[in-house]
C-alpha atoms as a PDB file:
ATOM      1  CA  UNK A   1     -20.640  45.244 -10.693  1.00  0.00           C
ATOM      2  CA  UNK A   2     -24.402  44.880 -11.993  1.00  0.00           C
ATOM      3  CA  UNK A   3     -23.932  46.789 -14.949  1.00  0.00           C
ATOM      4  CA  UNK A   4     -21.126  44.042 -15.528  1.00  0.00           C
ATOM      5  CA  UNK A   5     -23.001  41.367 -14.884  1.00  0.00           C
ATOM      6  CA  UNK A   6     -25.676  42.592 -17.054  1.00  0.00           C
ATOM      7  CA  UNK A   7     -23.737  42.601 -19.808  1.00  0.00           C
ATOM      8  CA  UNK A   8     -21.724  39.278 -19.580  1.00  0.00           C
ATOM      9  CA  UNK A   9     -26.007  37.959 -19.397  1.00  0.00           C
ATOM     10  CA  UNK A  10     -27.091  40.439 -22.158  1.00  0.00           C
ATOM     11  CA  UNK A  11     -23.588  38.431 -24.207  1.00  0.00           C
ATOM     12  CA  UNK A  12     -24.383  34.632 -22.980  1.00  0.00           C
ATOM     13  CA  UNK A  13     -28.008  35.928 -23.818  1.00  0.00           C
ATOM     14  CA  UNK A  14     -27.116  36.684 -27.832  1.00  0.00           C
ATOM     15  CA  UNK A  15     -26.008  32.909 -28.434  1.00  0.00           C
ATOM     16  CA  UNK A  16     -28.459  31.154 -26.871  1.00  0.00           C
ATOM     17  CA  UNK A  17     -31.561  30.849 -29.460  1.00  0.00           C
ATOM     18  CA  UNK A  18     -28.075  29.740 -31.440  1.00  0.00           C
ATOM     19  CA  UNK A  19     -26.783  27.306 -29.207  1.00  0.00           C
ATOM     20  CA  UNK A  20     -30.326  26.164 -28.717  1.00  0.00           C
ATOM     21  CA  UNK A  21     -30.819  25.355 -32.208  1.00  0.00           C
ATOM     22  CA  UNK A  22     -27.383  23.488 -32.907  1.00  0.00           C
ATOM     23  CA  UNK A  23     -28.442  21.384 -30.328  1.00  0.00           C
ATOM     24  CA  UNK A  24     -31.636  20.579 -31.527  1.00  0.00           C
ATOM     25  CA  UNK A  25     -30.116  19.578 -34.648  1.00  0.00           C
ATOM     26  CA  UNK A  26     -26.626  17.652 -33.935  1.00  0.00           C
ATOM     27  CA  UNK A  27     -27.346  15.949 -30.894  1.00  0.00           C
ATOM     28  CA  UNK A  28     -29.274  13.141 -33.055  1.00  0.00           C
ATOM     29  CA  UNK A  29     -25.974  13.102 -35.295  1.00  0.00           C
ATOM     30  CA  UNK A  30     -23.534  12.816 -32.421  1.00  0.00           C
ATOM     31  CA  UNK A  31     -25.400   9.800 -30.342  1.00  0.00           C
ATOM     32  CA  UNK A  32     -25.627   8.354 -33.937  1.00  0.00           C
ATOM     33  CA  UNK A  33     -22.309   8.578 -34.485  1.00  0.00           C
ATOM     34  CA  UNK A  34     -21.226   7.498 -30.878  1.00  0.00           C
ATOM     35  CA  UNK A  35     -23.976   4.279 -31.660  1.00  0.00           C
ATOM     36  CA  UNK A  36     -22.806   3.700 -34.570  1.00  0.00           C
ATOM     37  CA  UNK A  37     -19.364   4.963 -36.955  1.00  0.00           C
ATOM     38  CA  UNK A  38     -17.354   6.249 -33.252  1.00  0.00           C
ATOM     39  CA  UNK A  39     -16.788   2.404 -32.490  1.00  0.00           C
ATOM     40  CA  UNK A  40     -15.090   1.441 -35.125  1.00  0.00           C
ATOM     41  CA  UNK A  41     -11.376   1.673 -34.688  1.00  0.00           C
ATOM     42  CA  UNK A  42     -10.590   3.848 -37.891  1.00  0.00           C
ATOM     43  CA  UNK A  43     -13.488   6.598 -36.763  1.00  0.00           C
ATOM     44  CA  UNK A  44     -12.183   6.262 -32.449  1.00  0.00           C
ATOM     45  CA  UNK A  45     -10.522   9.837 -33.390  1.00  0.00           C
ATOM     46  CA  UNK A  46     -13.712  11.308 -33.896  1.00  0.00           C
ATOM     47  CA  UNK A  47     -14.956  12.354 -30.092  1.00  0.00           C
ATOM     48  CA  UNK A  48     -11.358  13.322 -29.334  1.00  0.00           C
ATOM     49  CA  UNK A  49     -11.473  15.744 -31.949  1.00  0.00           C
ATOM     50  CA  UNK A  50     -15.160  16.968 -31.323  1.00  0.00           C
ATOM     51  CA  UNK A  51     -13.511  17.329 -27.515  1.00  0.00           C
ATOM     52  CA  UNK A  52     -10.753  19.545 -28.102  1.00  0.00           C
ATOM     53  CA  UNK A  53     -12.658  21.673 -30.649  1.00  0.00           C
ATOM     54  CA  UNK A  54     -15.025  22.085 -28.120  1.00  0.00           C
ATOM     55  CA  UNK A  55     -11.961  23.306 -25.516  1.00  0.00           C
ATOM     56  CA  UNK A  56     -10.422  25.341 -27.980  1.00  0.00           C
ATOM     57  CA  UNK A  57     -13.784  27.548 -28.588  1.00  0.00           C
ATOM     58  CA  UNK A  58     -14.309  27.964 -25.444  1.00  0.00           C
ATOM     59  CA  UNK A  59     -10.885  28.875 -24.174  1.00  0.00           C
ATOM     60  CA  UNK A  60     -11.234  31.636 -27.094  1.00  0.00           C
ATOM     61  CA  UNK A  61     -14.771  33.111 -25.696  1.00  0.00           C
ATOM     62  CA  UNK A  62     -12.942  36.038 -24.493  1.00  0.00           C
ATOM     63  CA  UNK A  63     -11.827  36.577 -28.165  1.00  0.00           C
ATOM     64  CA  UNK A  64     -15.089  36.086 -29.039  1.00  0.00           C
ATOM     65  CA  UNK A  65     -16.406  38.296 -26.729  1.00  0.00           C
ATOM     66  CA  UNK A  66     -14.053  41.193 -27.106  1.00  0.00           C
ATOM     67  CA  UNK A  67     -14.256  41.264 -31.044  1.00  0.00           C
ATOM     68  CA  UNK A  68     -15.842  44.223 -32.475  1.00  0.00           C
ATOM     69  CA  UNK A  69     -19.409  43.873 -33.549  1.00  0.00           C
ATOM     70  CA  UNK A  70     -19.520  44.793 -36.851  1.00  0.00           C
ATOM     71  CA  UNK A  71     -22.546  44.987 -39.523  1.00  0.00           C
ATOM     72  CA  UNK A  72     -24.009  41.508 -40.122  1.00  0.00           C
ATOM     73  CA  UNK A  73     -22.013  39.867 -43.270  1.00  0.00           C
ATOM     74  CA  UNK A  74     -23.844  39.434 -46.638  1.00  0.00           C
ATOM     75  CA  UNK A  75     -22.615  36.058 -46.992  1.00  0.00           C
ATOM     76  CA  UNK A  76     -23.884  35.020 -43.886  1.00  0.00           C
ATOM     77  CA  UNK A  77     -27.175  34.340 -44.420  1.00  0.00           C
ATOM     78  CA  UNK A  78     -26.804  32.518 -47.887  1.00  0.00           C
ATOM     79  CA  UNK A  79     -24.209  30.210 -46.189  1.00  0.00           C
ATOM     80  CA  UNK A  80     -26.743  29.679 -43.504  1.00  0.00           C
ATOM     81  CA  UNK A  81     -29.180  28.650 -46.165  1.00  0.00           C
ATOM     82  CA  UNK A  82     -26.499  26.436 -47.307  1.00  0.00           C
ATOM     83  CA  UNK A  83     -25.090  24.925 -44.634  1.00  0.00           C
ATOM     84  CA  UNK A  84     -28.804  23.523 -43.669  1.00  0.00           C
ATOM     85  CA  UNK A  85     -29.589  22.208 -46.958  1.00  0.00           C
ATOM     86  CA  UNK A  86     -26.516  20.274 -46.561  1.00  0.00           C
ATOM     87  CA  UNK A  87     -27.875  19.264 -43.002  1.00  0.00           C
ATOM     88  CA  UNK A  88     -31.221  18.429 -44.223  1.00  0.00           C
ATOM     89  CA  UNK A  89     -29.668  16.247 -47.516  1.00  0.00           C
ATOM     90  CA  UNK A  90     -27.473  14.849 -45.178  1.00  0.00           C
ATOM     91  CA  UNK A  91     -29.780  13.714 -42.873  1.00  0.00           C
ATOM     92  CA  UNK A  92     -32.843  12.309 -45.089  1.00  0.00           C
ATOM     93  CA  UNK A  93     -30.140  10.521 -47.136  1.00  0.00           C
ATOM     94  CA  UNK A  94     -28.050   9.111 -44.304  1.00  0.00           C
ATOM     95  CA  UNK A  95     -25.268  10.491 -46.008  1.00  0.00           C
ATOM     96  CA  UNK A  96     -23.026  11.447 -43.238  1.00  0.00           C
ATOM     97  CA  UNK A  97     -20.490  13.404 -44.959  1.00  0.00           C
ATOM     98  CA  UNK A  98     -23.125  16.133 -46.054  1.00  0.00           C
ATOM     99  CA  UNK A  99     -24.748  15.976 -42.543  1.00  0.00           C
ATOM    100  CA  UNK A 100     -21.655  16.700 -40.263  1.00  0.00           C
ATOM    101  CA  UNK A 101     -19.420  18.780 -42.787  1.00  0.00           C
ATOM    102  CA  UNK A 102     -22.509  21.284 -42.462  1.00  0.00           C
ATOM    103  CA  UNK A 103     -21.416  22.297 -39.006  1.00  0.00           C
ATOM    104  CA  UNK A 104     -18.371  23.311 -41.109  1.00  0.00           C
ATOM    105  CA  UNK A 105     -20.763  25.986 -42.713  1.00  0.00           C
ATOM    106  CA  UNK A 106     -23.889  26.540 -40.178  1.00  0.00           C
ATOM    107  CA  UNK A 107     -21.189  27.858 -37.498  1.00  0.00           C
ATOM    108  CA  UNK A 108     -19.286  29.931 -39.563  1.00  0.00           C
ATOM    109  CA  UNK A 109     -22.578  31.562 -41.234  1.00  0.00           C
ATOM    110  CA  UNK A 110     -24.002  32.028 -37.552  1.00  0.00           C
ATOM    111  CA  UNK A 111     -20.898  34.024 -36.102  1.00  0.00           C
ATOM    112  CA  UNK A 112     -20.675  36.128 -39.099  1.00  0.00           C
ATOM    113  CA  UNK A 113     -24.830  36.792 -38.567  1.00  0.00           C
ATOM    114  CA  UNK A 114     -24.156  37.415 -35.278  1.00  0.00           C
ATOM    115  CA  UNK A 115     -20.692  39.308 -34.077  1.00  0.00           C
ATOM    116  CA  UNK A 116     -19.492  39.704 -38.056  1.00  0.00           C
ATOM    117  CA  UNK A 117     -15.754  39.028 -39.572  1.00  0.00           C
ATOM    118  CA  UNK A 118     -13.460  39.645 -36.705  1.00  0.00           C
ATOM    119  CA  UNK A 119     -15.272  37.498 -34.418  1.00  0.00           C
ATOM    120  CA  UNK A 120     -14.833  34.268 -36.979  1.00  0.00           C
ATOM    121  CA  UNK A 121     -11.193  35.245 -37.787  1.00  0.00           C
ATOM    122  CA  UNK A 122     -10.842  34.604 -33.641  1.00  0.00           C
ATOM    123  CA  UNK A 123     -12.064  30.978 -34.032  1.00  0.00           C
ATOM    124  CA  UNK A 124     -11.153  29.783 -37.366  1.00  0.00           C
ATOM    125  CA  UNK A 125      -8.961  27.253 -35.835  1.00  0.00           C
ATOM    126  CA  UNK A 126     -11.407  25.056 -34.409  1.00  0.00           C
ATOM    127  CA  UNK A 127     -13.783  25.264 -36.628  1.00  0.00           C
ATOM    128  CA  UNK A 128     -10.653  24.136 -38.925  1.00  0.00           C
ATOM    129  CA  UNK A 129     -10.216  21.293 -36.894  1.00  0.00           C
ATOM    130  CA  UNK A 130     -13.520  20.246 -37.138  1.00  0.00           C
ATOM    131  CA  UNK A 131     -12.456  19.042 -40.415  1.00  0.00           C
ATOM    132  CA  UNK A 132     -10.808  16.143 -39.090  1.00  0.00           C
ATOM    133  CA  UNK A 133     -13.796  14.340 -37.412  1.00  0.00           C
ATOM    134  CA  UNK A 134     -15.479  13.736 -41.061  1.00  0.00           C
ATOM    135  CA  UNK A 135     -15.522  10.688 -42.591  1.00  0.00           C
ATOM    136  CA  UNK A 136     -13.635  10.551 -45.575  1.00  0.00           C
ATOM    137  CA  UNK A 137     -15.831   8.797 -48.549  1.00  0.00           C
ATOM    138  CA  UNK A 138     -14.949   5.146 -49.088  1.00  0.00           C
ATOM    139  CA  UNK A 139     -13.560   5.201 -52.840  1.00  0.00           C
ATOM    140  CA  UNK A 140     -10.583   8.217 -51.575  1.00  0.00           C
ATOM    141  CA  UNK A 141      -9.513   6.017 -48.126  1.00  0.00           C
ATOM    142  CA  UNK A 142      -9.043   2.774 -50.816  1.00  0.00           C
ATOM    143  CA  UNK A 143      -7.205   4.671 -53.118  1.00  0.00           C
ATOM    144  CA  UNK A 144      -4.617   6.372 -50.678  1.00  0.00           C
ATOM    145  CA  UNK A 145      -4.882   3.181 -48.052  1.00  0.00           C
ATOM    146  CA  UNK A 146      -2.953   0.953 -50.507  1.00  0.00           C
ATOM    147  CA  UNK A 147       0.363   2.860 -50.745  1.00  0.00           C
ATOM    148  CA  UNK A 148       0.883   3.581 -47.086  1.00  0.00           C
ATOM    149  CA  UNK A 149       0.450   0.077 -46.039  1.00  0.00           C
ATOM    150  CA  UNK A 150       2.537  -1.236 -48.945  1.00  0.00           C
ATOM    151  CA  UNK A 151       5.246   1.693 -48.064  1.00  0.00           C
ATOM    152  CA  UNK A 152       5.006   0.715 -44.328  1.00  0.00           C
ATOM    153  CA  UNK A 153       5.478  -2.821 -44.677  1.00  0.00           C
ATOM    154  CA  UNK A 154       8.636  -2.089 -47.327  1.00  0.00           C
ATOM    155  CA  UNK A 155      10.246  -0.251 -44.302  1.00  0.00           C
ATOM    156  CA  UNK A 156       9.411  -2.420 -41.630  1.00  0.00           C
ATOM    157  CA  UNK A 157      10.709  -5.867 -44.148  1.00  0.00           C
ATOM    158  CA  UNK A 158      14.164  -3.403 -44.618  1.00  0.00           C
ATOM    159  CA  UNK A 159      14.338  -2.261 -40.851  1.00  0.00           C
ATOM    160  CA  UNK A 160      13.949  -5.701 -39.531  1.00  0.00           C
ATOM    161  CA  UNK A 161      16.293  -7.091 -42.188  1.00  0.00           C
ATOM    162  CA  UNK A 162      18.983  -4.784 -41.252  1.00  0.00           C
ATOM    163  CA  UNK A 163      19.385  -5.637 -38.032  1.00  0.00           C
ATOM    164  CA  UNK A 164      19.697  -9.814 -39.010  1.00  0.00           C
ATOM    165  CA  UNK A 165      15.808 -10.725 -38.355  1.00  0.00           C
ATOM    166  CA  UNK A 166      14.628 -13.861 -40.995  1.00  0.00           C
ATOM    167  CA  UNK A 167      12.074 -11.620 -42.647  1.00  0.00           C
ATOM    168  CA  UNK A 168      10.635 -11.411 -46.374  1.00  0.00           C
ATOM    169  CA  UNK A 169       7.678  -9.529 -48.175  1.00  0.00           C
ATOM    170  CA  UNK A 170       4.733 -10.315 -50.746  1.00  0.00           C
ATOM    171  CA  UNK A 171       3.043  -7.118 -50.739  1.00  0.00           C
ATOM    172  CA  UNK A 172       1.870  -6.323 -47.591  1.00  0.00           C
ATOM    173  CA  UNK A 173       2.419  -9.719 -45.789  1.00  0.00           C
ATOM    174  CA  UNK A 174       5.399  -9.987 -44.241  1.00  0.00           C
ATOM    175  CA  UNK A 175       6.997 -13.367 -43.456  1.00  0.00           C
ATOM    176  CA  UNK A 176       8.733 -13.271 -40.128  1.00  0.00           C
ATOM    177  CA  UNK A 177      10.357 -16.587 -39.084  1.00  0.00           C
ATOM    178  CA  UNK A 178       7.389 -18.965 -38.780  1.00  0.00           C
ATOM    179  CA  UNK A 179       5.009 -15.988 -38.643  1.00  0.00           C
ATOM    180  CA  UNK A 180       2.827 -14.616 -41.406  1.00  0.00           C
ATOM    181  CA  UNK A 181       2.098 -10.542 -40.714  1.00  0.00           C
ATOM    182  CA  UNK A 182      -0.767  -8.835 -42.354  1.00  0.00           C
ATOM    183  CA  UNK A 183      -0.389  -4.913 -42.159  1.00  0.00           C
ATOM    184  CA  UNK A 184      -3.958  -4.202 -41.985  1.00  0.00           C
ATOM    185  CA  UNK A 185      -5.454  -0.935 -42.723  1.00  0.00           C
ATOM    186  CA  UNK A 186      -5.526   0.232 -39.007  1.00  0.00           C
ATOM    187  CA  UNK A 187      -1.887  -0.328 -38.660  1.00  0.00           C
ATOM    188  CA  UNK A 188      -1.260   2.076 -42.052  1.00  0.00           C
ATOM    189  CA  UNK A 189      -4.259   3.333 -42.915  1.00  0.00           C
ATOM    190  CA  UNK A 190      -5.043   7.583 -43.949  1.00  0.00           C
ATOM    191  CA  UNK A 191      -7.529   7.524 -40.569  1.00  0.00           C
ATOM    192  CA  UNK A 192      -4.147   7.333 -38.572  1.00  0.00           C
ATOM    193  CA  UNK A 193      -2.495   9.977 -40.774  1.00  0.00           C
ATOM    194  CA  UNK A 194      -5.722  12.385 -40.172  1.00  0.00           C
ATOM    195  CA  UNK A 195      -5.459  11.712 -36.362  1.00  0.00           C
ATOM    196  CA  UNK A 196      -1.826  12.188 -36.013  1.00  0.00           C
ATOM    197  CA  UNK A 197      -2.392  15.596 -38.414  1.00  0.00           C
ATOM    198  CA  UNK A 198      -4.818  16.350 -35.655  1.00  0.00           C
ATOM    199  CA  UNK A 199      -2.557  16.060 -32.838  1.00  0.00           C
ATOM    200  CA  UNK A 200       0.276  17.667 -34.714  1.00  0.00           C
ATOM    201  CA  UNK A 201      -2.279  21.132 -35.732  1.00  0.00           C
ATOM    202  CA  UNK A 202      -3.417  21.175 -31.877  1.00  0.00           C
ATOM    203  CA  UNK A 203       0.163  21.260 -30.785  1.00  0.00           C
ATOM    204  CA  UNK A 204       1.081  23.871 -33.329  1.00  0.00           C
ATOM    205  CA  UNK A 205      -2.125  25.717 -31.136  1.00  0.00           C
ATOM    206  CA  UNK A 206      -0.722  25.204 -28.034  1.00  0.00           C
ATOM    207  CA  UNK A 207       2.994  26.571 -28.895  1.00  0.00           C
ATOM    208  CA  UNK A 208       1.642  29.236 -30.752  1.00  0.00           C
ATOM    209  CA  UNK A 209       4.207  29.879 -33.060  1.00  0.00           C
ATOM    210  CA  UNK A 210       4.261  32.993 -34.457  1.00  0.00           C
ATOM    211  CA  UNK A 211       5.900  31.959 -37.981  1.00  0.00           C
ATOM    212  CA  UNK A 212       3.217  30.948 -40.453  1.00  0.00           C
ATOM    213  CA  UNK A 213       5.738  29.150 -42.662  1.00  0.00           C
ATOM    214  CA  UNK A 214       7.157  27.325 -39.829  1.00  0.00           C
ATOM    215  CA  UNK A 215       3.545  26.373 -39.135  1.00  0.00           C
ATOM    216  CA  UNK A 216       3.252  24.949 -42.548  1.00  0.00           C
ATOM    217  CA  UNK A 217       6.339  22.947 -42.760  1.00  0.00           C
ATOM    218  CA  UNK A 218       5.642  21.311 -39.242  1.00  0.00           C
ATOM    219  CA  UNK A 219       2.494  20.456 -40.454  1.00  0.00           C
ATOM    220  CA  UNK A 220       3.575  19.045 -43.701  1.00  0.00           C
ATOM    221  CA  UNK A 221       6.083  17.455 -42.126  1.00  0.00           C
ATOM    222  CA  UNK A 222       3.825  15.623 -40.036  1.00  0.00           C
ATOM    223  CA  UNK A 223       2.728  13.258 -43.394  1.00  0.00           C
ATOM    224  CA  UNK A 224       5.896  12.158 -43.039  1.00  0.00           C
ATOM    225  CA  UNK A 225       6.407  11.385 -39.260  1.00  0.00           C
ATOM    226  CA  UNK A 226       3.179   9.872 -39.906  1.00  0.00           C
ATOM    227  CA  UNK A 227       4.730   7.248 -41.864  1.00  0.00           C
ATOM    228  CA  UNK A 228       7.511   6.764 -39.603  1.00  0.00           C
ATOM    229  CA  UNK A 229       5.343   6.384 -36.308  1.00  0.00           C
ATOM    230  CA  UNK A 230       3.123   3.509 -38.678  1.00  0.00           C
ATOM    231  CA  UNK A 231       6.776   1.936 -39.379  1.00  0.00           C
ATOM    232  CA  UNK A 232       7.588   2.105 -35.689  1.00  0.00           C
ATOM    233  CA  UNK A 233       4.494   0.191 -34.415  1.00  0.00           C
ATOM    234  CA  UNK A 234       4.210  -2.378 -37.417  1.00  0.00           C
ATOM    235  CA  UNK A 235       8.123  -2.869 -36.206  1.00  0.00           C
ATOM    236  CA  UNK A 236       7.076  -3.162 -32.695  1.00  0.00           C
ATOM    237  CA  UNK A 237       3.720  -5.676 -33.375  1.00  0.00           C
ATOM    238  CA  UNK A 238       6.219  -7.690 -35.962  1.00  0.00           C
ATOM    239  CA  UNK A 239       9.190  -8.177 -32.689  1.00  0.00           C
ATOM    240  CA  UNK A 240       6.598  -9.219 -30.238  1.00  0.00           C
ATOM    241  CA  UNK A 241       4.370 -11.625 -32.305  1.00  0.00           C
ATOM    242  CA  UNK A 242       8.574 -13.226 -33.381  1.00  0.00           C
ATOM    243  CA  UNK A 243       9.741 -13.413 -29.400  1.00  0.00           C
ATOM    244  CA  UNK A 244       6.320 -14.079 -27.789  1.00  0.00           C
ATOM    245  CA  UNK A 245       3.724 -15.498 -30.187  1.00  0.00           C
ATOM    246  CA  UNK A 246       0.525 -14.433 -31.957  1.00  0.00           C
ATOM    247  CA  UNK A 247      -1.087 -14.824 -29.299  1.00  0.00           C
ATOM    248  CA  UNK A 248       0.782 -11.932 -27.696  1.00  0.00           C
ATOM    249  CA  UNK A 249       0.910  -9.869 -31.113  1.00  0.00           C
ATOM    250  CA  UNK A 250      -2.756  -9.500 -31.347  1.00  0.00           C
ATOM    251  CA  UNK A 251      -4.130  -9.326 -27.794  1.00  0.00           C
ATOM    252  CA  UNK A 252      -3.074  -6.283 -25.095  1.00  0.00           C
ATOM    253  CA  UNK A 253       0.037  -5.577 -26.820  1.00  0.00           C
ATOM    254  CA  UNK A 254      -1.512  -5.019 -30.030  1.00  0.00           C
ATOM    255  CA  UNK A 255      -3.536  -2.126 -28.165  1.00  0.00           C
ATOM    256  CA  UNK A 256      -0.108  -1.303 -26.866  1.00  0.00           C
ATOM    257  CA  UNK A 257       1.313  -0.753 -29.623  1.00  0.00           C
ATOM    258  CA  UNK A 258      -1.308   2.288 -30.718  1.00  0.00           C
ATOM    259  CA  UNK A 259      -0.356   4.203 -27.881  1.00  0.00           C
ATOM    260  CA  UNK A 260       3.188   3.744 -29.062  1.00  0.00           C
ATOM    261  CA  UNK A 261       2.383   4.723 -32.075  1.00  0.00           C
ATOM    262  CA  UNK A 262       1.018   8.107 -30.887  1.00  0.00           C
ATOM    263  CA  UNK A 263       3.795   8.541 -28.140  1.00  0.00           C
ATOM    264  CA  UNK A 264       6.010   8.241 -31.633  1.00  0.00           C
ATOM    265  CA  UNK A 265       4.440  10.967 -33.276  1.00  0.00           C
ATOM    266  CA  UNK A 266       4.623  12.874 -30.819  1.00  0.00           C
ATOM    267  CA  UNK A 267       7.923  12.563 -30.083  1.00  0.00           C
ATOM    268  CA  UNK A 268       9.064  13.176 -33.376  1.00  0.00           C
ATOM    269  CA  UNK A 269       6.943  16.004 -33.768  1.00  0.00           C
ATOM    270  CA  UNK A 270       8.363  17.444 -31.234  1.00  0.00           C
ATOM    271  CA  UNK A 271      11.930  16.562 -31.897  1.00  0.00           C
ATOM    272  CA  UNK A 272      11.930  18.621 -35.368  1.00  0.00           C
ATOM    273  CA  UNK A 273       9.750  21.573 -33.903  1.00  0.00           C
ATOM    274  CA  UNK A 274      13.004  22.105 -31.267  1.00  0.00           C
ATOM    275  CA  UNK A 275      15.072  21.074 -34.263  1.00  0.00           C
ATOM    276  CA  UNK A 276      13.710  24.131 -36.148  1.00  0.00           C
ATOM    277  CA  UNK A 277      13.930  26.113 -33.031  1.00  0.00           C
ATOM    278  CA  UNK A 278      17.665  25.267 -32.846  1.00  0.00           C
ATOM    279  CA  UNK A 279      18.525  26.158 -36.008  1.00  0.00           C
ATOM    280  CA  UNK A 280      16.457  29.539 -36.034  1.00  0.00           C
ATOM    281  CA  UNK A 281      18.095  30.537 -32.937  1.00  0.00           C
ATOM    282  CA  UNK A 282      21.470  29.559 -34.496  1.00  0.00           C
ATOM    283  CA  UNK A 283      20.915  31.561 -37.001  1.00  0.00           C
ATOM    284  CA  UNK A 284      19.947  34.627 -34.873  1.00  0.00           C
ATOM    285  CA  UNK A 285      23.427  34.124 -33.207  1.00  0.00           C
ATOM    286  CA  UNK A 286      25.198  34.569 -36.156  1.00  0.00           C
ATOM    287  CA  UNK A 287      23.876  37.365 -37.432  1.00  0.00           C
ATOM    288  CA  UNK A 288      23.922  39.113 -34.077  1.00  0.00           C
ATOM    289  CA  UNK A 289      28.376  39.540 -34.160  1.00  0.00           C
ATOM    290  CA  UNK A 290      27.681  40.862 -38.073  1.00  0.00           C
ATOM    291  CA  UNK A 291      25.082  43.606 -37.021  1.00  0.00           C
ATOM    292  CA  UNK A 292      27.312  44.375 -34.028  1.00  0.00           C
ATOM    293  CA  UNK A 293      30.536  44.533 -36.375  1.00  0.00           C
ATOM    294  CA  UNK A 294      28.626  46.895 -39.038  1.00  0.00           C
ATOM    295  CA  UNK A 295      27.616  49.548 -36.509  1.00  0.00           C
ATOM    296  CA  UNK A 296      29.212  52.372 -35.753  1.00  0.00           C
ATOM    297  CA  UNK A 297      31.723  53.187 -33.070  1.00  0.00           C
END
């Protein structure tokens, strides 16, 4: 029992000067961003992120643990070196993209100094998902903003249309009754499409799925569910602002209507992943009276 315990210290030991130093270096990042770019509405994804990436490494210590140590990795140190001239650039320059996609580089760089290539191929996934808490740069969010919300509000003028509202479009205002709708940014916007990839990737996590391409085609697939969930909740803000007022569209039930967004997504999400599960097993069930029918008696 000593000699175990030993150990397991001797292990926690190893990371420490690590863990030390990643503190000393992102803790003045992450109270900036929770000061500062974590209040505004398109960045609110940001701690939930850092939050499960922080559950999903350590739920994988074992992993990390149990990995074979192997010689330290010759990129390792040069991507150290790297990584913290993209902290350092980052930092002096206030250019937050540089200064919290390092963390992207400095962790991988440290794990391969430290335990080798096995050990990161155990915990690629949340340092993967890390991805998702960086800002995107201004000019790329403008450029891709602009067709979502005008593709969003196109649906939701056609949707509402359908079903006999008194609704028109001029591109992404949307006339309903006496109302005039703005679909802002928030309601359509590529921040919502990176949080909702997010969710979708952790899921895929969670059910670990052993098919890689059925990996990839949920997680494609989530652009489009994306889309759909936006359509739903502009739908749902548009109905409540007609039957109870602006007043109603813009207060509590505007709030609302982001968690109905998400509950949407996920939904749907999980609607095609049983969808593909359905058809897989189908599939499985016809083949089985073919093998049975070709083997001998």
């Amino acid at each position: 029992m000593n000699a175990i315990a030993g150990h397991l210290n001797l292990r926690i030991g190893e990371w420490v000067p690590y863990l030390l130093g990643l503190l000393a270096m992102y803790v003045p990042t992450f109270i900036d961003l929770a000061n500062g770019l974590w209040k505004n509405d398109d960045q609110m994804h940001g701690p939930i992120v850092f939050a499960v990436a922080l559950y999903i490494f350590w739920s994988l210590r074992t992993k990390i643990d149990e990995a074979p140590v192997a010689p330290r990795h010759a990129v390792a140190w040069p991507l150290l070196v790297f990584g913290l001239l993209l902290y350092v650039i980052g930092r002096s320059q206030a250019i937050m993209i540089f200064e919290l996609g390092s963390l992207l580089v400095v962790i991988p760089a440290l794990i391969l100094a430290q335990r080798g290539t096995q050990a990161l191929k155990a915990v690629w996934f949340p340092i993967f998902f890390l991805l998702f808490m960086i800002p995107l740069p201004g000019p790329v969010v403008d450029s891709l903003t602009l067709p979502m919300k005008t593709f969003v509000s196109w649906a939701t003028e056609h949707v509402l249309y359908a079903v006999g509202y008194p609704i028109s479009r001029s591109g992404v205002i949307l006339y309903l009754g006496q109302y005039q709708l703005l679909v802002a940014d928030a309601c359509a916007g590529l921040h919502t499409l990176f949080s909702l990839e997010a969710m979708g990737l952790f899921y895929l996590h969670l059910t670990q799925r052993g098919s890689w391409w059925r990996n990839v085609l949920l997680a494609t697939l989530i652009i489009p569910i994306s889309l759909t969930a936006n359509v739903i909740r502009v739908v749902t803000l548009s109905l409540v602002t007609y039957h109870f007022g602006d007043e109603a569209g813009q207060g509590f039930l505007h709030g609302f209507a982001g968690i109905v967004l998400f509950v949407s997504a996920l939904i749907l999400i999980m609607a095609i992943d049983s969808l593909i599960q359905y058809v897989l097993d189908f599939r499985k069930r016809r083949a089985a009276p073919v093998a049975i029918e070709g083997s001998p008696s």
